[in-house]
N, C-alpha and C. Protein backbone atom coordinates (compact mmCIF):
# COMPACT_ATOMS: atom_id res chain seq x y z
N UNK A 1 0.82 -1.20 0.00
CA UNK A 1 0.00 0.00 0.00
C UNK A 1 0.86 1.25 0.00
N UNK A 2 2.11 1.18 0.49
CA UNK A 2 2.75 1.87 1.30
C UNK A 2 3.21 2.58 -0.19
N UNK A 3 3.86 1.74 -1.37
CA UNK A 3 4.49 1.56 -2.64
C UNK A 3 2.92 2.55 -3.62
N UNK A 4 2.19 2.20 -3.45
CA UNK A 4 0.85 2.76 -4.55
C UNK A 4 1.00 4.24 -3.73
N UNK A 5 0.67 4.64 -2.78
CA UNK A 5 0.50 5.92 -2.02
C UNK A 5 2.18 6.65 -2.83
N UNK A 6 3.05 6.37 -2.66
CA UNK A 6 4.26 7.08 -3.12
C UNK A 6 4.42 7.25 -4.79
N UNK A 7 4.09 6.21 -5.24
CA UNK A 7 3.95 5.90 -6.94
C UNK A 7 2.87 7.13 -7.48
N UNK A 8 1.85 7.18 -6.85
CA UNK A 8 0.50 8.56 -7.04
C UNK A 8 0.95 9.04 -6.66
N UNK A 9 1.69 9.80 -5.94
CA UNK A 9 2.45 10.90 -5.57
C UNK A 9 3.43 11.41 -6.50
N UNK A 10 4.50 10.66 -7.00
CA UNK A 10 5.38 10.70 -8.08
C UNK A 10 4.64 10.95 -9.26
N UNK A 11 3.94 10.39 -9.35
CA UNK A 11 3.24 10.15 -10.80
C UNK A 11 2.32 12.28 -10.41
N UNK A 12 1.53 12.58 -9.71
CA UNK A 12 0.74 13.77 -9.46
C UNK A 12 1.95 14.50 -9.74
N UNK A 13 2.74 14.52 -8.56
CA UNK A 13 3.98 15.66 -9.03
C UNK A 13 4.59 15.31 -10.15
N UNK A 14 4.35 14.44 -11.28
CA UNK A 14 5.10 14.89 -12.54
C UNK A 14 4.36 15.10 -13.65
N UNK A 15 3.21 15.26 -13.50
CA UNK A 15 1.52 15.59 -13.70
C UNK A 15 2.10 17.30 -13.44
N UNK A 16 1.94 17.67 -12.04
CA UNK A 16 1.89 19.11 -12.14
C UNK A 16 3.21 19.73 -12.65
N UNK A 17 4.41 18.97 -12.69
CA UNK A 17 5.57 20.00 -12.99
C UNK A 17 4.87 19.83 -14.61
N UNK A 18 5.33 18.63 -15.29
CA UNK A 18 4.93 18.68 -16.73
C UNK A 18 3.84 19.92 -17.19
N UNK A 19 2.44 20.16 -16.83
CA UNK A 19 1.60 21.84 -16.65
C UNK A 19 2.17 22.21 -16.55
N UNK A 20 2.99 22.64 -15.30
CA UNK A 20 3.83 23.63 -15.42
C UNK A 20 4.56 24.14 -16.84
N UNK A 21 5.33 23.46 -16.70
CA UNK A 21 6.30 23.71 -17.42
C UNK A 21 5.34 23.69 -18.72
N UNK A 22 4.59 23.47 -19.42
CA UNK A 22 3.70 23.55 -20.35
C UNK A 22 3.13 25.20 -20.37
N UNK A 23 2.54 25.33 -19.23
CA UNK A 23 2.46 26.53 -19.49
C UNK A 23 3.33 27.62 -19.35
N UNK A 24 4.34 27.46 -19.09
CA UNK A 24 5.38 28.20 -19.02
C UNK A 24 6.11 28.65 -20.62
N UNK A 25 6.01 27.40 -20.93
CA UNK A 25 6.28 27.31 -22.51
C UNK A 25 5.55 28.35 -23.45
N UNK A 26 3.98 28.21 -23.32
CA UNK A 26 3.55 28.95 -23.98
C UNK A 26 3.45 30.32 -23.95
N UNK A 27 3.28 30.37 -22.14
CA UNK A 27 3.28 31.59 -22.11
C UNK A 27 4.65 32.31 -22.67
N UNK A 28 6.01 31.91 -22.59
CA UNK A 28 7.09 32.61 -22.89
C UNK A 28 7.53 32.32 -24.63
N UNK A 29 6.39 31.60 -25.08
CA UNK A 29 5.89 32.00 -26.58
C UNK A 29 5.52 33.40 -27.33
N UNK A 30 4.90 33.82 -26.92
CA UNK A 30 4.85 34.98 -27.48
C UNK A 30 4.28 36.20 -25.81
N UNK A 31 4.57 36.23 -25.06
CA UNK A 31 4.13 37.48 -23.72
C UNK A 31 2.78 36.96 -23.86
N UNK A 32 2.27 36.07 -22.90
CA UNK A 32 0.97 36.88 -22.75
C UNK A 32 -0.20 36.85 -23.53
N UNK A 33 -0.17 35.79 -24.27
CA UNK A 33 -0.73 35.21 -25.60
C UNK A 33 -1.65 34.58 -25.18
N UNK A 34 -2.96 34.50 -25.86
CA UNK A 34 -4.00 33.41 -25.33
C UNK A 34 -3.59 32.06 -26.22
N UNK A 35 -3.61 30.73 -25.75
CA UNK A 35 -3.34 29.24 -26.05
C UNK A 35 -4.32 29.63 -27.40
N UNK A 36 -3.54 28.66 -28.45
CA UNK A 36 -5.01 28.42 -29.63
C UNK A 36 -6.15 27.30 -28.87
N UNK A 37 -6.62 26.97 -30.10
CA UNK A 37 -7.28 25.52 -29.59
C UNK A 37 -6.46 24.30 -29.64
N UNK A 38 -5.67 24.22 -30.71
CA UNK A 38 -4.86 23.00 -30.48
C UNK A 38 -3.90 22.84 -29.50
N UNK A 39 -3.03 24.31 -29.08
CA UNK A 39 -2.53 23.85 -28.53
C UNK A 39 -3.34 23.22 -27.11
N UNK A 40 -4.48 24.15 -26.50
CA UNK A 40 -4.76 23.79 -25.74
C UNK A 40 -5.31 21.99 -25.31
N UNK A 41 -5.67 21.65 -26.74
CA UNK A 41 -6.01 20.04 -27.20
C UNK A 41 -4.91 19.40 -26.90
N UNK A 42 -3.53 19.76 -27.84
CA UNK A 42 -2.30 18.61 -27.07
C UNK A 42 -1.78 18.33 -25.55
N UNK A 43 -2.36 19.71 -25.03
CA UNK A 43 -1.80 19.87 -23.18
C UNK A 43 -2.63 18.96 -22.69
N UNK A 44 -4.04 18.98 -23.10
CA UNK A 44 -5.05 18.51 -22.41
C UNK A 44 -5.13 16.97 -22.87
N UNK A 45 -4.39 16.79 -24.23
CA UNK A 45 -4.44 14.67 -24.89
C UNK A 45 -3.45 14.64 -24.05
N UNK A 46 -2.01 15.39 -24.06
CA UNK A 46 -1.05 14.28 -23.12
C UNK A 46 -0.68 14.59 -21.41
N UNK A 47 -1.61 15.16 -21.14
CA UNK A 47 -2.37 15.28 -19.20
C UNK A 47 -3.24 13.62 -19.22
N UNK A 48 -3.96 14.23 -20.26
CA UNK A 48 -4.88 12.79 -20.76
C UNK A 48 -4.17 11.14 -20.32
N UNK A 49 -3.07 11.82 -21.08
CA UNK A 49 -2.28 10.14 -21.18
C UNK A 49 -1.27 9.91 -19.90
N UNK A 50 -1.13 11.02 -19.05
CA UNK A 50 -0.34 10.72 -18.50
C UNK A 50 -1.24 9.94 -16.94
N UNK A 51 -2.24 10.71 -16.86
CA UNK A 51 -3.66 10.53 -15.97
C UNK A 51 -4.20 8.97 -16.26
N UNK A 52 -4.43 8.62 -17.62
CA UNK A 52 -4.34 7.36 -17.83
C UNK A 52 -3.57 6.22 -17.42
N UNK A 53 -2.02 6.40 -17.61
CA UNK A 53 -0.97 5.90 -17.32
C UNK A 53 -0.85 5.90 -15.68
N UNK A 54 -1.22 6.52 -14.88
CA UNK A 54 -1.26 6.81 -13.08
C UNK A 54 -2.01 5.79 -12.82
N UNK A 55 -3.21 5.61 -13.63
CA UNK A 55 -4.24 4.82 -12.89
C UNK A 55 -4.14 3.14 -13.32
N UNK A 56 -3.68 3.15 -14.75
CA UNK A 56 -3.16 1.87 -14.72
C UNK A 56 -2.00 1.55 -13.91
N UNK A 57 -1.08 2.00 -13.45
CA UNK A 57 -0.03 1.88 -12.57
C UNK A 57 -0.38 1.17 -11.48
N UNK A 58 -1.49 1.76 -10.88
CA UNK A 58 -2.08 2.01 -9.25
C UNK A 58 -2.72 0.53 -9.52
N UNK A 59 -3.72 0.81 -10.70
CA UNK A 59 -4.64 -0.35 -10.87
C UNK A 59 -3.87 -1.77 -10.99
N UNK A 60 -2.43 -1.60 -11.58
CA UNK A 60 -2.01 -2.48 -11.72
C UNK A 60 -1.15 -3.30 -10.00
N UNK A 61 -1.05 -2.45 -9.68
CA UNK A 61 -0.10 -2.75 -8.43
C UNK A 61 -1.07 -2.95 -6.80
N UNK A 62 -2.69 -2.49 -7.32
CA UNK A 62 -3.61 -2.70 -6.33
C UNK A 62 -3.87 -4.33 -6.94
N UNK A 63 -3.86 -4.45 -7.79
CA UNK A 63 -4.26 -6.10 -8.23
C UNK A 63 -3.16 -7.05 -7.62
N UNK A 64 -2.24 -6.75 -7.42
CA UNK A 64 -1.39 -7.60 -7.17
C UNK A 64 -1.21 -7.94 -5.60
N UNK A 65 -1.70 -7.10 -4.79
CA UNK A 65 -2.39 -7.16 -3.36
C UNK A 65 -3.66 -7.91 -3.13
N UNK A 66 -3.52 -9.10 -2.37
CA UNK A 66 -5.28 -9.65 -2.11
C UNK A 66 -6.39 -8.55 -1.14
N UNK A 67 -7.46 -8.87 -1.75
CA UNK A 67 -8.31 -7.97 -1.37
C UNK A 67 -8.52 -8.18 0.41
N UNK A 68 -8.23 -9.11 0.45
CA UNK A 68 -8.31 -9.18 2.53
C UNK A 68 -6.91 -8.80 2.47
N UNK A 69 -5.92 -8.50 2.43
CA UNK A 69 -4.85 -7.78 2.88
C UNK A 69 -4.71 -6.47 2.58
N UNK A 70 -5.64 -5.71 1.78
CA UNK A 70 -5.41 -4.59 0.92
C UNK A 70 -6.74 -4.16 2.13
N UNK A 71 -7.51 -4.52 2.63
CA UNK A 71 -8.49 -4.62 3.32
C UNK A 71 -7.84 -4.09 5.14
N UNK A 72 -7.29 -5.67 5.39
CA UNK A 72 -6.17 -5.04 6.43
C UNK A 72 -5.88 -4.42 6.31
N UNK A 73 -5.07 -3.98 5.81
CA UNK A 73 -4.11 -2.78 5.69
C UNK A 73 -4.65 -1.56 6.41
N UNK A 74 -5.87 -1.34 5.38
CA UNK A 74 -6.56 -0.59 5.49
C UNK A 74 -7.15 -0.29 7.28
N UNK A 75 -7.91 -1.33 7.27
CA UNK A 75 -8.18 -1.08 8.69
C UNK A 75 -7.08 -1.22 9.80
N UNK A 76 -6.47 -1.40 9.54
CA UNK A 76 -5.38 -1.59 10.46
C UNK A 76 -4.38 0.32 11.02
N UNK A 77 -4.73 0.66 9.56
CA UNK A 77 -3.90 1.88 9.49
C UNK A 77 -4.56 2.76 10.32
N UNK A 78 -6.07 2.78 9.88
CA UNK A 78 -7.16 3.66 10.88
C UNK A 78 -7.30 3.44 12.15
N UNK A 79 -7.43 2.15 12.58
CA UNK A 79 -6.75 1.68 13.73
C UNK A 79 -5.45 2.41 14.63
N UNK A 80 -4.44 2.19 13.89
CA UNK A 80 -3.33 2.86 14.62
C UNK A 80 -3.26 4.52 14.12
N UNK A 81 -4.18 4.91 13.33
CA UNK A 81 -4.32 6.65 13.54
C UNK A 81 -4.93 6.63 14.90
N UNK A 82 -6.09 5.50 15.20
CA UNK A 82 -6.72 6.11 16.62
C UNK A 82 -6.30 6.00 17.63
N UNK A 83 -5.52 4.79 17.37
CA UNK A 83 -4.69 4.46 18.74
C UNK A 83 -3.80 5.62 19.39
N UNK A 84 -3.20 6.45 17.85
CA UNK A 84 -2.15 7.08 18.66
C UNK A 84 -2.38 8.90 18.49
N UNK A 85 -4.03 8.57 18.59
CA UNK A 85 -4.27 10.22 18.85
C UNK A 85 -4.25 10.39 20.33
N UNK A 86 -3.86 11.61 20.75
CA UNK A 86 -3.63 12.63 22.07
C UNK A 86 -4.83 11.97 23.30
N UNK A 87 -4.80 11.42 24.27
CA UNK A 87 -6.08 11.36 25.15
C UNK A 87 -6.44 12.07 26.09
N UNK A 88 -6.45 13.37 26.13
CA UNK A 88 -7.13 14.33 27.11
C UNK A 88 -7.50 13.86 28.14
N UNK A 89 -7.19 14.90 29.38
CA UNK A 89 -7.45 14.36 30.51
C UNK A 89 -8.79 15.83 30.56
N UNK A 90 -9.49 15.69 31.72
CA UNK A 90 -10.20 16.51 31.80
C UNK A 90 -11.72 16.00 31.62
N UNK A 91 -12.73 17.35 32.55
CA UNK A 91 -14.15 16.97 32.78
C UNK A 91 -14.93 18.12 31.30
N UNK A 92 -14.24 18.72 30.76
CA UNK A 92 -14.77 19.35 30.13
C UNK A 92 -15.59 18.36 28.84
N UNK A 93 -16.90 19.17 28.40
CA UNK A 93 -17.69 18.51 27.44
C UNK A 93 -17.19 17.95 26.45
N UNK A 94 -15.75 19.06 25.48
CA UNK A 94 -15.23 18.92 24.70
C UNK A 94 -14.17 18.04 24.57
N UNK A 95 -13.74 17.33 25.75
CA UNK A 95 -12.73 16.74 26.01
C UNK A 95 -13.24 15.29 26.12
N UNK A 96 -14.51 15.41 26.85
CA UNK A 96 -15.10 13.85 26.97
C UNK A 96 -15.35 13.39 26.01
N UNK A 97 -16.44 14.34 24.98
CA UNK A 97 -16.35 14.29 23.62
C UNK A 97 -15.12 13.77 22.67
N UNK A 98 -14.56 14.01 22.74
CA UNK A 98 -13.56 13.58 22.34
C UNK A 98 -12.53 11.98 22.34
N UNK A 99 -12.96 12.09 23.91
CA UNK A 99 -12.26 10.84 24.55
C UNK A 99 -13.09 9.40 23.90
N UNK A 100 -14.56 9.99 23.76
CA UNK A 100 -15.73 9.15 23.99
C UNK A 100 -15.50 8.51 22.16
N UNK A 101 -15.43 9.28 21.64
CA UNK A 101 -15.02 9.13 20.03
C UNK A 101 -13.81 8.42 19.49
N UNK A 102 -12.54 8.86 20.53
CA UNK A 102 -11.50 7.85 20.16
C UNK A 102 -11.82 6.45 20.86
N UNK A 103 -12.38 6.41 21.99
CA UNK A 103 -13.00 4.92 22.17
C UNK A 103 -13.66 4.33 21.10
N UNK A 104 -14.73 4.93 20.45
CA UNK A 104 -15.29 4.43 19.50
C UNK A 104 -14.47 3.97 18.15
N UNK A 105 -13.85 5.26 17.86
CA UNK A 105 -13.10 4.56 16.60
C UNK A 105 -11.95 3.47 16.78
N UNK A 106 -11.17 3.44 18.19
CA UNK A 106 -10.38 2.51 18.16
C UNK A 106 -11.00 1.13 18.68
N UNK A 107 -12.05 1.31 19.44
CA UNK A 107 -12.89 -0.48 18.79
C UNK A 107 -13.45 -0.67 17.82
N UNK A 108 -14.12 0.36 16.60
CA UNK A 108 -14.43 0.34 15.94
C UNK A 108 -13.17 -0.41 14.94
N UNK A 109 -12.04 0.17 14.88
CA UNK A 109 -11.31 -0.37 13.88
C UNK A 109 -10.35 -1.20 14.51
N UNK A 110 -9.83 -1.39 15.56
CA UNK A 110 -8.74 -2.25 15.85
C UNK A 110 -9.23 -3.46 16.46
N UNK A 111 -10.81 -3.82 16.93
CA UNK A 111 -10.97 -4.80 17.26
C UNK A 111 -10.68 -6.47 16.28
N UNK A 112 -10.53 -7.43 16.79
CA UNK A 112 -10.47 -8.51 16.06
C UNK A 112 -9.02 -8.32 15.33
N UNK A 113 -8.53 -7.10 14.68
CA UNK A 113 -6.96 -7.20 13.65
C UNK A 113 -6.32 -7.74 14.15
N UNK A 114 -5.59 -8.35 15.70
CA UNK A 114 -4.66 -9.35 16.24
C UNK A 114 -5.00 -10.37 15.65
N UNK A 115 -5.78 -10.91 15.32
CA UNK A 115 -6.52 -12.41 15.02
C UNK A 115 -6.67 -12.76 13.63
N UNK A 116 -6.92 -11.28 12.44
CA UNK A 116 -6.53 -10.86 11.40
C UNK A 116 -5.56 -11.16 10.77
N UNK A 117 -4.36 -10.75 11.83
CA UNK A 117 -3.07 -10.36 11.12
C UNK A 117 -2.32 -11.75 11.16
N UNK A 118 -2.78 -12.62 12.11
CA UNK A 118 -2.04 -13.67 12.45
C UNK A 118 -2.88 -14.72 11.47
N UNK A 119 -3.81 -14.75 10.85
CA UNK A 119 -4.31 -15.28 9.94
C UNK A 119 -4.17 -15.33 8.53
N UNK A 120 -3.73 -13.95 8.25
CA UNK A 120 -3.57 -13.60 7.08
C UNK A 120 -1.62 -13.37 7.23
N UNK A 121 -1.08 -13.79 8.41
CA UNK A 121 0.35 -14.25 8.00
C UNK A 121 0.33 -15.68 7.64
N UNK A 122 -0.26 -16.61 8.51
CA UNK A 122 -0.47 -18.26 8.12
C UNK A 122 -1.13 -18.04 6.35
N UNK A 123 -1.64 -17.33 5.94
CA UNK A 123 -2.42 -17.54 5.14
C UNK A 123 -1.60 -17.33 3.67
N UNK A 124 -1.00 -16.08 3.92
CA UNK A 124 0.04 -15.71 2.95
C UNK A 124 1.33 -16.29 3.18
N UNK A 125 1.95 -17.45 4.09
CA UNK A 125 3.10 -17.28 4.78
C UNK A 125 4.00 -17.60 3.55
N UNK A 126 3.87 -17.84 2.01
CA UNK A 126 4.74 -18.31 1.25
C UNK A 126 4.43 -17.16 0.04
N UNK A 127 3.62 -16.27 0.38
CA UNK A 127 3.68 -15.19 -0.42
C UNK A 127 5.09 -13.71 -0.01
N UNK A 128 5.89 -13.93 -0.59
CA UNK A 128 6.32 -12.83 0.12
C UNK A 128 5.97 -11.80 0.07
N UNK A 129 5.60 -11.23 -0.98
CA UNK A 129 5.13 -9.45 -1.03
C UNK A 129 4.45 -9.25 -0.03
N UNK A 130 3.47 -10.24 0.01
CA UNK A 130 1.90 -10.06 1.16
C UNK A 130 3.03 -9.71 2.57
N UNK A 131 3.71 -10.47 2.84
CA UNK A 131 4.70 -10.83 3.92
C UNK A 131 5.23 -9.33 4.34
N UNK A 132 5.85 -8.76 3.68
CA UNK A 132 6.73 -7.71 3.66
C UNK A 132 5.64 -6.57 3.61
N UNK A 133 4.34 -6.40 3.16
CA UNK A 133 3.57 -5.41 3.57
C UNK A 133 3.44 -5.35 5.22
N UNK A 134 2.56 -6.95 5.30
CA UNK A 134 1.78 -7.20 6.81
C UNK A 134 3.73 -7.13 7.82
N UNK A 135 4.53 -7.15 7.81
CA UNK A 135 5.53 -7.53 8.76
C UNK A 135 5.92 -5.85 9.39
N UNK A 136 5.20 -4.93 9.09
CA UNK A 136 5.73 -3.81 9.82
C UNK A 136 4.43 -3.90 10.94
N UNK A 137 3.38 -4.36 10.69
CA UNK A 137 2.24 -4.06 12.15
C UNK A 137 2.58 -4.89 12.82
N UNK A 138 2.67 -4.53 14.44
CA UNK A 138 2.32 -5.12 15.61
C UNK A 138 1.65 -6.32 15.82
N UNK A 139 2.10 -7.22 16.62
CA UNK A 139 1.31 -8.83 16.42
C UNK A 139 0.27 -8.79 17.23
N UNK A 140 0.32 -7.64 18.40
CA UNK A 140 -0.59 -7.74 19.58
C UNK A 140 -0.90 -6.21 19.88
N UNK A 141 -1.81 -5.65 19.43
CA UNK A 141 -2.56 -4.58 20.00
C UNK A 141 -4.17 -4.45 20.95
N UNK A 142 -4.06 -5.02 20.60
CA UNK A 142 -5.64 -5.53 21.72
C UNK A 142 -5.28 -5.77 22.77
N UNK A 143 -6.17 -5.08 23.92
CA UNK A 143 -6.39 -4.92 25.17
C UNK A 143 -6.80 -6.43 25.41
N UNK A 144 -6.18 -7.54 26.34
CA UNK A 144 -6.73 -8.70 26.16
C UNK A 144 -7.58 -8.44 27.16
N UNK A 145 -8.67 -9.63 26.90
CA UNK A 145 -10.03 -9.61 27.40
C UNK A 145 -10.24 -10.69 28.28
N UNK A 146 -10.07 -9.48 30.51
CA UNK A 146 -10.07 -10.23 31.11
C UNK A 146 -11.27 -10.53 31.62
N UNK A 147 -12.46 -10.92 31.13
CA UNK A 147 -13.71 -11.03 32.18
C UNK A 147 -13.80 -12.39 32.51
């Protein structure tokens, strides 16, 4: 996941320098000139192609991830955004509020992923890619459950 997020990134920033520099071009064509139509047609076919080319990239490199690990991932990540937001101490409304919400989202998303992750390592254990995504999360984040 980690690889697609940086690849769209690369790929956007060479999306905007390429504009750039496109319009830079024209403009230092003649001062100040309005674009014809064509040219404005070729900026806009090879944005076209390059926008094309991003998404097959992505598309191609999201396929190659199983959908329950691309899944994990996912929840897993939201998970540890909640885990490791700020926990206010305090009686104020805004604070309980608060507190009361990161409870929610971090059972909301981190419940069950210990049990997840250790499943979907047995599961993939001879895949490596899968391997080398799932091997940076934690094996044990759950509060174990003493009742």
């Amino acid at each position: 996941m980690e690889l697609q997020t940086n690849d769209g990134q690369r790929w956007l920033s060479g999306i905007n320098k390429y504009a750039s520099r496109e319009t830079n071009l024209i403009s230092s064509m003649g001062q100040e000139r309005a674009c014809s139509i064509e040219e404005v047609g070729l900026i806009a076919s090879k944005i076209a192609f390059i926008v094309l080319a991003l998404i097959s990239s992505i598309n191609s490199s999201a396929q190659s991830i199983p959908k329950d690990v691309s899944s994990f991932v996912d929840t897993r990540k939201a998970c540890d955004h909640f885990r490791s937001e700020p926990w206010d101490v305090g009686d104020e409304p805004e604070v309980k509020g608060r507190r009361e919400f990161l409870f929610k989202m971090t059972k909301k998303y981190c419940t069950g992923t210990d049990r997840r992750l250790s499943s979907l390592r047995r599961k993939y254990r001879n895949n490596n890619s899968v391997l080398t995504i799932l091997k940076d999360f934690d094996d044990s984040i759950e509060l174990a459950n003493k009742n």
